[in-house]
C-alpha atoms as a PDB file:
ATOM      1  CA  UNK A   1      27.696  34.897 -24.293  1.00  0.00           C
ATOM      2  CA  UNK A   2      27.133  31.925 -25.624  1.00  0.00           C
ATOM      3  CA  UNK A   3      24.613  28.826 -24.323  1.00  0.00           C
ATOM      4  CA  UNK A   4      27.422  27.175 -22.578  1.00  0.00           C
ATOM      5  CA  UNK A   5      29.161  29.879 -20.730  1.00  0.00           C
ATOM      6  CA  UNK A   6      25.399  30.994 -19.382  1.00  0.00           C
ATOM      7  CA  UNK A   7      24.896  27.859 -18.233  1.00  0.00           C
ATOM      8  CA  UNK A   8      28.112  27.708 -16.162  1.00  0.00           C
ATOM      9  CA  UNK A   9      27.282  30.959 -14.613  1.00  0.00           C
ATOM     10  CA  UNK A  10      23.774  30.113 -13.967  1.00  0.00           C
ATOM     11  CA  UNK A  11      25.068  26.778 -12.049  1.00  0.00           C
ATOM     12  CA  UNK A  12      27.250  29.018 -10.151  1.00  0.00           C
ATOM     13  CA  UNK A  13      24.444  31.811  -9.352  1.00  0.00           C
ATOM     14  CA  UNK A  14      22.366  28.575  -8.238  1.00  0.00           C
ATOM     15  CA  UNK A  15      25.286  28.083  -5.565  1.00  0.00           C
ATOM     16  CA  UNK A  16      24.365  31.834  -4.214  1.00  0.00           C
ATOM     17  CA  UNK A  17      23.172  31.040  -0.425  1.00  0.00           C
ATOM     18  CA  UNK A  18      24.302  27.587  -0.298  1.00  0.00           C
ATOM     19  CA  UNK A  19      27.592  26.116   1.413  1.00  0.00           C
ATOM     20  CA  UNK A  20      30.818  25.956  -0.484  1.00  0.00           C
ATOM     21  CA  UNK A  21      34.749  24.983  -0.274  1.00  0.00           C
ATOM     22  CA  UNK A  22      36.208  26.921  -2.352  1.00  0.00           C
ATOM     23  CA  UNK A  23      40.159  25.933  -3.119  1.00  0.00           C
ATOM     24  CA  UNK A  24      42.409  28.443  -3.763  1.00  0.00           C
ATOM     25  CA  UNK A  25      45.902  27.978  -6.678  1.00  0.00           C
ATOM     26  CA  UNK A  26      48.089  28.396  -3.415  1.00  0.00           C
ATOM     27  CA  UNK A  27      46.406  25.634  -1.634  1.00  0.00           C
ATOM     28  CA  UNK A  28      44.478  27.266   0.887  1.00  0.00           C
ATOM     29  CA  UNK A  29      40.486  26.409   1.780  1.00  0.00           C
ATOM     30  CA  UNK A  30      37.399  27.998   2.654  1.00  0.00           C
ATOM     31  CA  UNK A  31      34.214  26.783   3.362  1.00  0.00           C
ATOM     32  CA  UNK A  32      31.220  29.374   3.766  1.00  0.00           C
ATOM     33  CA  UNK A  33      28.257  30.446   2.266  1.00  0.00           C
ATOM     34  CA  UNK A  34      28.787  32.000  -1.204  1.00  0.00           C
ATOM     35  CA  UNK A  35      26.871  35.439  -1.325  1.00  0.00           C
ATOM     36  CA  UNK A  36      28.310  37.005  -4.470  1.00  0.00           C
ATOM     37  CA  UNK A  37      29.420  36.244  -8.050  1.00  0.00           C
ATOM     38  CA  UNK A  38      31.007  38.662 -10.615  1.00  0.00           C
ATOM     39  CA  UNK A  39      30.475  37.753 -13.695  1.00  0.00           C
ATOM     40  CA  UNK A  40      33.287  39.381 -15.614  1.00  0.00           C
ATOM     41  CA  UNK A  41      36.434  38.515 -13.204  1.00  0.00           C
ATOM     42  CA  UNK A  42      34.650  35.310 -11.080  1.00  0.00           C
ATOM     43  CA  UNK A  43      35.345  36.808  -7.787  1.00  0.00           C
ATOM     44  CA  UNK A  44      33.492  35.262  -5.525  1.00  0.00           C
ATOM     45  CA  UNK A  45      32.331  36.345  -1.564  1.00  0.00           C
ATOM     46  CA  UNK A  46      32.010  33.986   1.119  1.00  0.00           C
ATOM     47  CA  UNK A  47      30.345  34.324   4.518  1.00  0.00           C
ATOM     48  CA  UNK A  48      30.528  33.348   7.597  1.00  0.00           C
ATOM     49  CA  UNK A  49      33.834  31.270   6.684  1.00  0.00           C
ATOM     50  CA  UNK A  50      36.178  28.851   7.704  1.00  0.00           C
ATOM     51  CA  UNK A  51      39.365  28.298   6.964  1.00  0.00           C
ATOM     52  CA  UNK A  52      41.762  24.481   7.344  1.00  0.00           C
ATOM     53  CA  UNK A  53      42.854  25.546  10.524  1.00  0.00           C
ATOM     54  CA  UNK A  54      39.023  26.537  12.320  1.00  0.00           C
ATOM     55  CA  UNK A  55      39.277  29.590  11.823  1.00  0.00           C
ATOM     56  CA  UNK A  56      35.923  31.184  11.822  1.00  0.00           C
ATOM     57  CA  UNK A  57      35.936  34.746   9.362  1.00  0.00           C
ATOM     58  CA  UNK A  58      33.281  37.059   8.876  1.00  0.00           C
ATOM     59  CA  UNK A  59      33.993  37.539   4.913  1.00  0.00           C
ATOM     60  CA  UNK A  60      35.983  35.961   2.366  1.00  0.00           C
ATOM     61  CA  UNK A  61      36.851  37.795  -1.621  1.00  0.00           C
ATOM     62  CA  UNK A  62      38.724  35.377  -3.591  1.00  0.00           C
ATOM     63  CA  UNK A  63      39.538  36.600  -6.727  1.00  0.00           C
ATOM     64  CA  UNK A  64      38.584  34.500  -9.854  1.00  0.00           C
ATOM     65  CA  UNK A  65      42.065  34.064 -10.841  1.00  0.00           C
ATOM     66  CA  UNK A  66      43.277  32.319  -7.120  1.00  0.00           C
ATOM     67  CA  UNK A  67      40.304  30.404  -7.099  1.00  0.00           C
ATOM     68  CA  UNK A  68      41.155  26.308  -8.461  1.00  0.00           C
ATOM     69  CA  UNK A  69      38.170  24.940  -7.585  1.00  0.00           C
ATOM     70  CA  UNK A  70      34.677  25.668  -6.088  1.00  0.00           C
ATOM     71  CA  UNK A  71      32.667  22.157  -4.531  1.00  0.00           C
ATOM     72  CA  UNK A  72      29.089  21.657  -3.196  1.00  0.00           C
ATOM     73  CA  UNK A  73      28.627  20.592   0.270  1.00  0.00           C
ATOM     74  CA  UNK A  74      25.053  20.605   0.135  1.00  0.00           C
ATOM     75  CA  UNK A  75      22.744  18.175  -1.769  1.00  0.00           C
ATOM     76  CA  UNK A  76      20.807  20.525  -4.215  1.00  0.00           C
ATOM     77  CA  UNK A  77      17.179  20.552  -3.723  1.00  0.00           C
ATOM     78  CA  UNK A  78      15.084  18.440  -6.365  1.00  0.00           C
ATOM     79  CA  UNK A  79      12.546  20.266  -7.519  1.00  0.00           C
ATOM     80  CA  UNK A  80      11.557  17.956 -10.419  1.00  0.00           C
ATOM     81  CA  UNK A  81      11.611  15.136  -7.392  1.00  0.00           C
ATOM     82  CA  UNK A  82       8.926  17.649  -5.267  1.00  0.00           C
ATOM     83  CA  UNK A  83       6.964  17.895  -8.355  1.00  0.00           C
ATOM     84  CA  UNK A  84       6.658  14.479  -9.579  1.00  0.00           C
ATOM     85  CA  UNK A  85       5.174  13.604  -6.056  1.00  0.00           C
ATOM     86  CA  UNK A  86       2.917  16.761  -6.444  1.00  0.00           C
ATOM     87  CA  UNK A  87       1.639  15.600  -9.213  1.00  0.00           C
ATOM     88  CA  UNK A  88       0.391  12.330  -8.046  1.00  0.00           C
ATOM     89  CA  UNK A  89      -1.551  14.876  -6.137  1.00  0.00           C
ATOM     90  CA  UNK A  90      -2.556  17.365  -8.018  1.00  0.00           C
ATOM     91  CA  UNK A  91      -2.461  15.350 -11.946  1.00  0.00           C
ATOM     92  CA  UNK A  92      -2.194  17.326 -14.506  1.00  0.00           C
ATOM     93  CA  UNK A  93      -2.036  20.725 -12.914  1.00  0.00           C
ATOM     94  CA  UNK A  94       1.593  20.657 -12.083  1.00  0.00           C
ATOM     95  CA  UNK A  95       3.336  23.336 -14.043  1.00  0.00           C
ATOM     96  CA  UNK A  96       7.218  22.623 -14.258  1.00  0.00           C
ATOM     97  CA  UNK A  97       8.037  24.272 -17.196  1.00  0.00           C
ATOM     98  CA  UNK A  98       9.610  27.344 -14.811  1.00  0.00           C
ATOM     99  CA  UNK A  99      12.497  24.713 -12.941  1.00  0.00           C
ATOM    100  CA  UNK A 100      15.149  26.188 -14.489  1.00  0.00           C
ATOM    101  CA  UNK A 101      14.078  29.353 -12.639  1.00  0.00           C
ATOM    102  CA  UNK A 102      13.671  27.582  -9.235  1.00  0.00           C
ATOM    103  CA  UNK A 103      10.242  27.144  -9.015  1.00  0.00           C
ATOM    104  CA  UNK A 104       6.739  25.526 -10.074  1.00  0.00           C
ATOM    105  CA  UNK A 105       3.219  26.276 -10.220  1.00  0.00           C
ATOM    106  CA  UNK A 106       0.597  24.038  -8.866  1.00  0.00           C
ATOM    107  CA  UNK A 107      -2.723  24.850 -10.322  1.00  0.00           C
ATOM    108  CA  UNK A 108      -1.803  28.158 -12.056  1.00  0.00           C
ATOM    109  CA  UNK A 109      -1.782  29.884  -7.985  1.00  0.00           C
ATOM    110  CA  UNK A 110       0.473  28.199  -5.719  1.00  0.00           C
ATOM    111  CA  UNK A 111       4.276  29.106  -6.802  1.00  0.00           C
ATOM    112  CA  UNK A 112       6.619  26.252  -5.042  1.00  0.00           C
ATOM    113  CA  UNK A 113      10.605  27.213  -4.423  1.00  0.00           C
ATOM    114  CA  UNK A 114      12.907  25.098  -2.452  1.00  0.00           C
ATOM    115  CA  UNK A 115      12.156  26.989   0.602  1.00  0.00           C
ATOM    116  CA  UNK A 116       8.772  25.856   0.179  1.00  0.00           C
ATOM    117  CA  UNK A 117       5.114  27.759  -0.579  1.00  0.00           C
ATOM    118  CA  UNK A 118       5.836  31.103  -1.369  1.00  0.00           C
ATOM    119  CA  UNK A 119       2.854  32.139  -3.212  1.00  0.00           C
ATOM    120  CA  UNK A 120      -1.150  31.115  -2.904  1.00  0.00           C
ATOM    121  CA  UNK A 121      -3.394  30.400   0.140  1.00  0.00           C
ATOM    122  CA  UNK A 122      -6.093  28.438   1.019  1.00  0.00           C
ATOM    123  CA  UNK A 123      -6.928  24.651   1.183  1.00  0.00           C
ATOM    124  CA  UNK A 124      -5.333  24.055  -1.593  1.00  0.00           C
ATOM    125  CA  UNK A 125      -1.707  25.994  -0.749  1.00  0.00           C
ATOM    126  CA  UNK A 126      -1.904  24.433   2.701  1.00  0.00           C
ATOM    127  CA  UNK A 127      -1.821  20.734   1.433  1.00  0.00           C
ATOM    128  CA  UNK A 128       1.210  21.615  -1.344  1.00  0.00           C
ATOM    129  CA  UNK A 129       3.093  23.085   1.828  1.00  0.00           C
ATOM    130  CA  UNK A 130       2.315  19.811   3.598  1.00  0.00           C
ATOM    131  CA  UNK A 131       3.991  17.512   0.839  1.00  0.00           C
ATOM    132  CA  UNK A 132       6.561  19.637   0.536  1.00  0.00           C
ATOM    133  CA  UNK A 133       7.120  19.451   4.442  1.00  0.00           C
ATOM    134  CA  UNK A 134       7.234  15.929   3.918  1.00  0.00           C
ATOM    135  CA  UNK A 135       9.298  15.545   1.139  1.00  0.00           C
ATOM    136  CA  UNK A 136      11.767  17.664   2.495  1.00  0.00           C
ATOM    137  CA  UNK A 137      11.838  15.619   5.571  1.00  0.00           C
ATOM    138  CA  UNK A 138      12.167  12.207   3.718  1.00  0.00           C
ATOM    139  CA  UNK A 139      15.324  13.564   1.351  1.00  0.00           C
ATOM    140  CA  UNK A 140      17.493  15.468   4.323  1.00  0.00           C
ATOM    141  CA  UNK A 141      20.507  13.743   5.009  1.00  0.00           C
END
């Protein structure tokens, strides 16, 4: 595979639990939350869809073939964002050399995600989770 075609795939895995439309070759839409990718064909699952008309349905497989287009609905989360303003905290012990994973260190102990603390305790762990509670707050909408 080469460095291109993993990067595609890994923007697509980085759409796994996030909000999509997908649009389909015969001009039909879904939007739901896209909970599987197959790597060899592109099918795709949605959950929790809808379709143009309202239609609320429980699961959606679109084979890669149908599919014409997939879009975001949600702004991605900005981790590099969350860890230049941890840094101006923390200087200098702001690991972010693990982003393109979905996460950073602060301090060597406290792993950051964009769901927030999900590693370290303490003092320390309890003020990262409070500027990332209000950095989160400041970039919704």
């Amino acid at each position: 595979m080469s460095t291109a075609q993993r990067r595609l795939f890994r923007e697509l895995t980085d759409l796994i639990d996030k909000t999509v439309m997908t649009e389909t070759l015969d001009g039909r839409s879904f939007v739901g939350t896209l909970v599987g990718v197959d790597p060899e064909t592109l099918t795709i699952c949605l959950a929790d869809v809808k379709d143009k008309e309202g239609k609320t349905i429980h699961r959606v497989f679109l084979n890669g073939k149908t599919v014409s287009r997939i879009l975001t609905v949600e702004k991605p989360f900005d981790l590099k964002a969350l860890a230049e303003r941890l840094e101006k905290v923390f200087p200098t012990m702001v690991d972010t050399s693990n982003i393109d994973k979905g996460f950073i260190w602060v301090m060597g102990k406290i792993k950051v995600t964009e769901k927030g603390v999900v590693e370290g305790s303490g003092p320390a762990a309890e003020r990262v989770k409070r500027i990332y509670d209000l950095f989160v707050s400041e970039t919704k909408g």
